[in-house]
N, C-alpha and C. Protein backbone atom coordinates (compact mmCIF):
# COMPACT_ATOMS: atom_id res chain seq x y z
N UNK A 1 -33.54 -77.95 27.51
CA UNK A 1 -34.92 -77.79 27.91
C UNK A 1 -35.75 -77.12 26.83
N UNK A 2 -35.29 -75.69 26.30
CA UNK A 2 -36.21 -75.60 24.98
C UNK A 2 -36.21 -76.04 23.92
N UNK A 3 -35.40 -77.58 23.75
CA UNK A 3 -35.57 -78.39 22.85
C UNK A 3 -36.79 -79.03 23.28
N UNK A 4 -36.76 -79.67 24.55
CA UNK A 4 -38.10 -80.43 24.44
C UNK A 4 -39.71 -79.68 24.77
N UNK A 5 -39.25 -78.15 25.00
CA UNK A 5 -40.38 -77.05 25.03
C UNK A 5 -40.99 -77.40 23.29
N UNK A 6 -40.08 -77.34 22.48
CA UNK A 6 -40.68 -77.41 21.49
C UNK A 6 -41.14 -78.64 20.70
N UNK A 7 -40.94 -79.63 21.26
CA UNK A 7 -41.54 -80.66 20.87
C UNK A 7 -43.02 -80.93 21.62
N UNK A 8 -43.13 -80.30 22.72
CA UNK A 8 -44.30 -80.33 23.29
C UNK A 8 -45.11 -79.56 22.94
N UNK A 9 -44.82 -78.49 22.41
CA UNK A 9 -45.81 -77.35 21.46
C UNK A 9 -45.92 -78.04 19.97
N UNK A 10 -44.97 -78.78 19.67
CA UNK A 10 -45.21 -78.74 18.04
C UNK A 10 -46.68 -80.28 18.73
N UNK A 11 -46.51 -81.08 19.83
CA UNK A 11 -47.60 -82.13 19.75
C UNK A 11 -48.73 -81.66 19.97
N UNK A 12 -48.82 -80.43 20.85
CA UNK A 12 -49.86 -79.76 21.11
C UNK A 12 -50.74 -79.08 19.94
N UNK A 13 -50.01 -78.77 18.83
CA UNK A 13 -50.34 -78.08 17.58
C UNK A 13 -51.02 -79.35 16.86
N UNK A 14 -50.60 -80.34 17.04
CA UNK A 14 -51.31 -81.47 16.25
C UNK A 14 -52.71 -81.74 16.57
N UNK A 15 -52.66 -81.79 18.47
CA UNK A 15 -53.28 -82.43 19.12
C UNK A 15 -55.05 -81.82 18.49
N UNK A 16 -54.29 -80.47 18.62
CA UNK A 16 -55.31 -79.61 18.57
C UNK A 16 -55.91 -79.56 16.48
N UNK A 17 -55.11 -79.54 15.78
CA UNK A 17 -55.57 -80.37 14.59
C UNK A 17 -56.47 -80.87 14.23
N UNK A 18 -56.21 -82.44 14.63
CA UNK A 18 -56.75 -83.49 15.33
C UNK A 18 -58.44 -82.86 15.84
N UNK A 19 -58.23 -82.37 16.52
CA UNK A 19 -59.69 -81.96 17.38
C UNK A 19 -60.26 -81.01 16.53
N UNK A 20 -59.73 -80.38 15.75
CA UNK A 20 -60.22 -78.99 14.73
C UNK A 20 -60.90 -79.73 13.76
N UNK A 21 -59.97 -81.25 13.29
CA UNK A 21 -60.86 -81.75 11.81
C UNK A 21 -61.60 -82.78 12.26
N UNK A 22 -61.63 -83.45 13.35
CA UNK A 22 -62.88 -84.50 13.81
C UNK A 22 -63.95 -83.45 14.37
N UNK A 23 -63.89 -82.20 14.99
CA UNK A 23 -64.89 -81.00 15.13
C UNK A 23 -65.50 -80.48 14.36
N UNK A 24 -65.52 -80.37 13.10
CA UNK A 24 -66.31 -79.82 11.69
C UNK A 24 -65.20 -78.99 11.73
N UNK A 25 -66.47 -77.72 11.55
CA UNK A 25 -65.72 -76.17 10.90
C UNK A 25 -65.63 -75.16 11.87
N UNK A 26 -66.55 -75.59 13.71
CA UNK A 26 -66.78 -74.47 14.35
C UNK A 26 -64.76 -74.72 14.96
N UNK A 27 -63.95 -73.36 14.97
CA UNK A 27 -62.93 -72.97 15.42
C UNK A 27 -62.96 -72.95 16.47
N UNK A 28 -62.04 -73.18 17.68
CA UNK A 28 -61.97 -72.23 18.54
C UNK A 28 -60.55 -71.94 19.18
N UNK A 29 -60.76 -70.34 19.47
CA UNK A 29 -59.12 -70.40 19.72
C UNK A 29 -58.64 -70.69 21.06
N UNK A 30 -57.47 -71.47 21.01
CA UNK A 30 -56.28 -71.53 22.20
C UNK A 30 -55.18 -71.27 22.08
N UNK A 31 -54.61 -70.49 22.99
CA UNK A 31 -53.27 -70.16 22.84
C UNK A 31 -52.97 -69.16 22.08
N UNK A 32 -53.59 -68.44 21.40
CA UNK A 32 -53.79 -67.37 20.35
C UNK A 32 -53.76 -68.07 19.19
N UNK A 33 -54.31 -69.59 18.95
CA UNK A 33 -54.41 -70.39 17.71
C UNK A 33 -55.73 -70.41 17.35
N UNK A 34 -56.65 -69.97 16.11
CA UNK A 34 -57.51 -70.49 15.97
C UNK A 34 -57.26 -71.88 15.46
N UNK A 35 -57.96 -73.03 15.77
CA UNK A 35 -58.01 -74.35 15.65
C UNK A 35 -58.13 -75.08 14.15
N UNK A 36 -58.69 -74.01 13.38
CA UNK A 36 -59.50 -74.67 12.52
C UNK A 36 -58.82 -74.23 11.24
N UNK A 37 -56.93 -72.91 11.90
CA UNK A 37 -56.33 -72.98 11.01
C UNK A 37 -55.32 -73.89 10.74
N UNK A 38 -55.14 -74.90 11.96
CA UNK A 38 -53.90 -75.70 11.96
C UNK A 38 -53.85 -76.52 11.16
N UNK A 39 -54.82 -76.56 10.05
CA UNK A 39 -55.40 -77.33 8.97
C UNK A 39 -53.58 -77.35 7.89
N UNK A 40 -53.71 -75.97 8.04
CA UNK A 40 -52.28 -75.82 7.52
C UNK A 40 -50.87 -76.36 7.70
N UNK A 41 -50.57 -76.66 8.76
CA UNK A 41 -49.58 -77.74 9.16
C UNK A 41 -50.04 -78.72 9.12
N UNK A 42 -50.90 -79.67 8.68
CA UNK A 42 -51.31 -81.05 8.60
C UNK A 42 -49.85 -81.76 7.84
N UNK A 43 -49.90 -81.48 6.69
CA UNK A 43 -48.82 -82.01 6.00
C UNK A 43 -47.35 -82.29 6.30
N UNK A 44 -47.13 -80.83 7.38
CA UNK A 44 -45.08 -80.74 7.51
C UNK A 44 -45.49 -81.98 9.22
N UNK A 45 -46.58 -82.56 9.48
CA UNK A 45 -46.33 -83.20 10.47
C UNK A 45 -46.69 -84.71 10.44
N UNK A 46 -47.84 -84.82 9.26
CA UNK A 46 -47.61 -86.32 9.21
C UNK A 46 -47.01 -86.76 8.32
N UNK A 47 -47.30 -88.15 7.94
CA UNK A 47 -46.59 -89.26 7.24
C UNK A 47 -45.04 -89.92 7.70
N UNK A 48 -44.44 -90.39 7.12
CA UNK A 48 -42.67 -90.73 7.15
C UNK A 48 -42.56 -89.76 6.96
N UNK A 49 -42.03 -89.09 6.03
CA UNK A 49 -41.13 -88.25 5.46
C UNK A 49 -42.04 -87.03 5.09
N UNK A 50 -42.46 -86.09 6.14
CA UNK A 50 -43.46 -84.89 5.30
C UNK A 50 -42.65 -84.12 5.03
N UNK A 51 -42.69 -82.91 4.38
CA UNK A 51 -42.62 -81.98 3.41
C UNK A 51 -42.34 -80.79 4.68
N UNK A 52 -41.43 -79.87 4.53
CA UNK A 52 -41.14 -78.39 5.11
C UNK A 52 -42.76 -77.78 5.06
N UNK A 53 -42.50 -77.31 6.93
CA UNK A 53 -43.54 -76.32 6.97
C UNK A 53 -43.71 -75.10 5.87
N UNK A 54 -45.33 -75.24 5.26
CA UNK A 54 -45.24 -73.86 4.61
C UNK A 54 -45.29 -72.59 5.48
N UNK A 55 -45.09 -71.17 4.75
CA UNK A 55 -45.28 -70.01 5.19
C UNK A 55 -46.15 -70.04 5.45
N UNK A 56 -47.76 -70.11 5.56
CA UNK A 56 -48.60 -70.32 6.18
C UNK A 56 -48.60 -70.89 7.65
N UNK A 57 -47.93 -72.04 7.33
CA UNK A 57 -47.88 -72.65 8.47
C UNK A 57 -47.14 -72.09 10.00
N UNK A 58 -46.10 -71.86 9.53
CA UNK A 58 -45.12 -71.27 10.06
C UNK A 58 -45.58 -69.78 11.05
N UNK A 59 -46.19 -69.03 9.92
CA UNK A 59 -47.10 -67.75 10.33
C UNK A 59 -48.04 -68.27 11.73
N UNK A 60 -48.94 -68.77 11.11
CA UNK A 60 -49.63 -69.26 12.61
C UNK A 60 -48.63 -69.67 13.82
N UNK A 61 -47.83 -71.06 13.69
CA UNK A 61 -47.16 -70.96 14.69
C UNK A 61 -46.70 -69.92 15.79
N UNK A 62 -45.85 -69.20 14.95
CA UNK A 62 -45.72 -67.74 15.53
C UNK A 62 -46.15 -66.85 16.20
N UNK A 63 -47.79 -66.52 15.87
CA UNK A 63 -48.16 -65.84 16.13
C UNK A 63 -49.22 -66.52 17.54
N UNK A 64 -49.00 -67.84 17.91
CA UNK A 64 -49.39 -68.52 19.04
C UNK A 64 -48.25 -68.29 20.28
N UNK A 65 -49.18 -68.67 21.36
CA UNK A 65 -48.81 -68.31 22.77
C UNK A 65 -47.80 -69.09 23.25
N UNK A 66 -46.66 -69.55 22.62
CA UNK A 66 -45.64 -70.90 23.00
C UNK A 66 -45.90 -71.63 24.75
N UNK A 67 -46.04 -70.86 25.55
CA UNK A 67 -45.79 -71.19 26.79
C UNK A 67 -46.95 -72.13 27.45
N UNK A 68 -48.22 -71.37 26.33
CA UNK A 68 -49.32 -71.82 26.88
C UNK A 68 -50.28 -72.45 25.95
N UNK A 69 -49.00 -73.07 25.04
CA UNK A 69 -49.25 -74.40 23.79
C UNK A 69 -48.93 -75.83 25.11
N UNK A 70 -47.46 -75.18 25.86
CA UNK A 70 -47.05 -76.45 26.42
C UNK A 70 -47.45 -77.43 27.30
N UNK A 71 -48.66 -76.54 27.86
CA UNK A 71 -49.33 -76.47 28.83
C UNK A 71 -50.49 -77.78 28.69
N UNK A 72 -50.28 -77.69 27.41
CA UNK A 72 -51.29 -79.32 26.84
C UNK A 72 -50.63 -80.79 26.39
N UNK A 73 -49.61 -80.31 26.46
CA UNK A 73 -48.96 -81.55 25.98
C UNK A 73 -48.88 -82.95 25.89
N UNK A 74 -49.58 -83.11 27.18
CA UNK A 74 -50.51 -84.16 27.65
C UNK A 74 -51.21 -85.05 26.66
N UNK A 75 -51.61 -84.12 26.12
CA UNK A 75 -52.91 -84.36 25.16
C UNK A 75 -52.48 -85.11 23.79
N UNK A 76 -50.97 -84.45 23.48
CA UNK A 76 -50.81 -85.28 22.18
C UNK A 76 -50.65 -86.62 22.07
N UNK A 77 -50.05 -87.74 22.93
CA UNK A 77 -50.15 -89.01 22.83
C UNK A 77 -51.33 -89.57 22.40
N UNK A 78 -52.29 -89.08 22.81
CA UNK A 78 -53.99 -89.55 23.08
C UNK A 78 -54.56 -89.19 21.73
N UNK A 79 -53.83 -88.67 20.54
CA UNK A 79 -54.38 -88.48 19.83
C UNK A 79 -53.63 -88.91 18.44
N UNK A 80 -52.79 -89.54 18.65
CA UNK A 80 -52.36 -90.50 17.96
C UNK A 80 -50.77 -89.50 17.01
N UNK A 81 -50.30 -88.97 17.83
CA UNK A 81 -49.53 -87.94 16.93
C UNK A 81 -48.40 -88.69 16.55
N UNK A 82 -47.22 -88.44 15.48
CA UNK A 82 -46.24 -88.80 15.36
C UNK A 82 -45.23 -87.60 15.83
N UNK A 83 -44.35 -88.20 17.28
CA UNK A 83 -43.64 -87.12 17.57
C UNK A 83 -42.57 -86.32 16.90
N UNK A 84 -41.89 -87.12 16.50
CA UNK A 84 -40.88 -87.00 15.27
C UNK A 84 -41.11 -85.83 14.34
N UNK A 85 -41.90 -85.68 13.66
CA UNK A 85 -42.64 -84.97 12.72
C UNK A 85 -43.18 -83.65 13.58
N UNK A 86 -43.67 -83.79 14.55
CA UNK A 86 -44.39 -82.57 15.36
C UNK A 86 -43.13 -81.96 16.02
N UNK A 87 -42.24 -82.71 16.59
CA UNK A 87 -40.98 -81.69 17.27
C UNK A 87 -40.40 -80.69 16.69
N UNK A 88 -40.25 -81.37 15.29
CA UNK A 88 -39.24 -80.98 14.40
C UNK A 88 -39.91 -79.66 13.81
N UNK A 89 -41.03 -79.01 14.18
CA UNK A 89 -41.96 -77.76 13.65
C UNK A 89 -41.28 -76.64 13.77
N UNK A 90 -41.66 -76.15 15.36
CA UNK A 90 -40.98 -75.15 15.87
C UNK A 90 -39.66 -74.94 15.14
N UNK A 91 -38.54 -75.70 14.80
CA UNK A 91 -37.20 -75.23 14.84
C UNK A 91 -37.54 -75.22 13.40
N UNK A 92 -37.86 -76.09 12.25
CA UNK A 92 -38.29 -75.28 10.65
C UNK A 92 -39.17 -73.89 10.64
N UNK A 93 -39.24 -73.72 11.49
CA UNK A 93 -40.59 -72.02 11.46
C UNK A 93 -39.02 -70.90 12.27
N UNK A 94 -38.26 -71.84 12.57
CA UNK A 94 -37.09 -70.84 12.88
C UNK A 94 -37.48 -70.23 14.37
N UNK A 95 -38.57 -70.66 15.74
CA UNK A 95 -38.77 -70.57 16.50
C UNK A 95 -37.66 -70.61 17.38
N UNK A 96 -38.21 -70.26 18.93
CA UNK A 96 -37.63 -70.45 19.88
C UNK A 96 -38.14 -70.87 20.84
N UNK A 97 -38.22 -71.86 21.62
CA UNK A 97 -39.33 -72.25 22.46
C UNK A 97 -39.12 -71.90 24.04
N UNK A 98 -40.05 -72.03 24.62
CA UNK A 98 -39.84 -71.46 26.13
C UNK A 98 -39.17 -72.60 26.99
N UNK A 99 -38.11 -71.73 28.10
CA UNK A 99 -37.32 -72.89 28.62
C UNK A 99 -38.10 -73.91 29.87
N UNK A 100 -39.63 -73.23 29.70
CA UNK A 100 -40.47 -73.65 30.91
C UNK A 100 -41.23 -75.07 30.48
N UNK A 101 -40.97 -75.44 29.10
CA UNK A 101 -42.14 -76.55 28.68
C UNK A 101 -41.38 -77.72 29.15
């Protein structure tokens, strides 16, 4: 179960991406994320083959509300995410995800 907790937070992290860079520059935070930093994981989540989350990236993760990332999860299909790439976040940032997602 907190395997797929964290695949639902890492889509939620996209989702919200996604909405941060079609939104301009105004931020806003959810989850204890401001939006407009997830700019920073763009890379370790798309393409084929992206690149290890940076320390940056990773940092934010962390310092977000896991339980009440999952809570959106919904949302990432609709926004065109690649799951593959977004699951695989959480466990490169060395996370632990909640057994509730």
């Amino acid at each position: 179960m907190g395997q797929a907790s964290g695949k639902a937070l890492v889509k939620w992290l996209v989702a919200a991406l996604l909405i941060a860079l079609l939104g301009g520059a105004q931020a806003v935070v959810i989850c204890n994320v401001e939006t407009s930093r997830l700019n920073l994981c763009r890379a370790a989540i798309t393409g084929r083959y992206p690149p290890p989350p940076t320390k940056r990236c990773c940092a934010i993760i962390k310092q977000a509300n896991l339980p009440c990332l999952c809570s959106y999860k919904s949302l990432l299909p609709a926004a065109g995410i690649n799951p593959k790439n977004a699951l695989a976040l959480p466990a490169k940032c060395g996370l632990k995800t909640p057994r509730r997602c």
